[in-house]
Protein backbone atom coordinates (compact mmCIF):
# COMPACT_ATOMS: atom_id res chain seq x y z
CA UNK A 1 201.91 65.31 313.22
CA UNK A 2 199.37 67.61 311.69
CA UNK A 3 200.25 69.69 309.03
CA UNK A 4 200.35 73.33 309.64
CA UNK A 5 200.17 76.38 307.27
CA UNK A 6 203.31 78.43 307.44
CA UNK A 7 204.39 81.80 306.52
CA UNK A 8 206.79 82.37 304.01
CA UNK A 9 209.36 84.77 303.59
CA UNK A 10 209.30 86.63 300.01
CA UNK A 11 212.96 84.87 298.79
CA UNK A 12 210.74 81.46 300.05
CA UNK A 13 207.77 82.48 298.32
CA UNK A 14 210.01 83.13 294.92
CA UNK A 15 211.33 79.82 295.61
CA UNK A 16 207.54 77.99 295.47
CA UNK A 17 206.29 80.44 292.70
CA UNK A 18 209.26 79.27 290.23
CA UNK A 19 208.25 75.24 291.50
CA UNK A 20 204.33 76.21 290.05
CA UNK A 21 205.91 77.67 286.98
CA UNK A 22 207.56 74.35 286.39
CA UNK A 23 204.66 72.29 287.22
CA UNK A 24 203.01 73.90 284.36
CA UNK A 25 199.37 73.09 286.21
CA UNK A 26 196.68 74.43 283.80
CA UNK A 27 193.60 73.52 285.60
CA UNK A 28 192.81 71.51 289.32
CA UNK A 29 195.14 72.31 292.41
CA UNK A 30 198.64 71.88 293.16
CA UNK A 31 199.86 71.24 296.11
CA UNK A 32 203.65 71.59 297.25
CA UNK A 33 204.62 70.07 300.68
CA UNK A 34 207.47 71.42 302.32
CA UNK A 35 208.97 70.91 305.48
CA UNK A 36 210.82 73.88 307.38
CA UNK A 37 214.00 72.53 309.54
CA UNK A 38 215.53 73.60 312.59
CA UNK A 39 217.99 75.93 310.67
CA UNK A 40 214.66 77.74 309.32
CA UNK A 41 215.17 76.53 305.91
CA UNK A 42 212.98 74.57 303.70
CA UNK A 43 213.09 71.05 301.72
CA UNK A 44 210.79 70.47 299.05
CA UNK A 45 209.03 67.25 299.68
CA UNK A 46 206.24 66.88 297.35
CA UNK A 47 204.72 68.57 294.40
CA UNK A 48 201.35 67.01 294.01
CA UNK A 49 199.27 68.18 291.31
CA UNK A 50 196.18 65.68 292.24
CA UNK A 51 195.48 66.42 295.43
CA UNK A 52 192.63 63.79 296.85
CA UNK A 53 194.13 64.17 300.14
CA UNK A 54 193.67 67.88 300.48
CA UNK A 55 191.10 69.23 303.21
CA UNK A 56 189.59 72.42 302.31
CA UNK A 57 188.23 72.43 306.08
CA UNK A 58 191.88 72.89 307.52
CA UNK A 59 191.72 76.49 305.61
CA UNK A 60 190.81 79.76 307.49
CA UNK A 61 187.17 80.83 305.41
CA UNK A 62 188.75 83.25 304.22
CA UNK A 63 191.56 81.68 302.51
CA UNK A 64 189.10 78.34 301.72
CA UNK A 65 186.98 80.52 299.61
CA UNK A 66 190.04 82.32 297.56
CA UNK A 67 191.06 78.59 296.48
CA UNK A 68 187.44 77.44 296.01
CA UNK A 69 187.26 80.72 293.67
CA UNK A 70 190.81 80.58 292.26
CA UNK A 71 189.65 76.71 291.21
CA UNK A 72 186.26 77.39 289.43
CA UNK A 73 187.94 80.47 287.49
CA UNK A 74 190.68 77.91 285.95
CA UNK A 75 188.12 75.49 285.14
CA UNK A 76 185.93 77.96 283.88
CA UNK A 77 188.66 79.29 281.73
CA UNK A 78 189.59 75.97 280.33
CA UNK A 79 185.81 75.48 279.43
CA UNK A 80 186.05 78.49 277.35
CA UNK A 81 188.90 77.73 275.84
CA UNK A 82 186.89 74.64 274.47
């Protein structure tokens, strides 16, 4: 099936956030798959932090242009940091 995007509840959303703090990602994207079951609750499936599968063109414009943005500021930053 096709993935969907999925709102998350704010205890879910903790849950993700601390998985990112882990991952320790400095640049690039990371991508966590989840999948929600028929209890409502989620299972961690994948934390992916090289993402050549990801397809920007799934995203709202919106939301494509906050990660297109969110992406050049980290590699901008790390080119500073240089």
């Amino acid at each position: 099936p096709e993935p969907q995007m999925i709102n998350l509840t704010q205890e879910e959303l903790e849950v993700v956030q601390e998985f990112v703090k882990v991952a320790n990602v400095k640049t690039g994207f990371l991508r966590l798959d989840f999948l929600r079951l028929l209890d409502d609750s989620l299972v961690l499936l994948e934390i992916e932090d090289n993402c050549p599968n990801m397809d920007l063109d799934k995203l709202d414009l919106e939301l494509r242009e906050k990660v297109i943005n969110k992406y050049k500021e980290s590699v901008y930053k790390i080119l500073r940091e240089k």
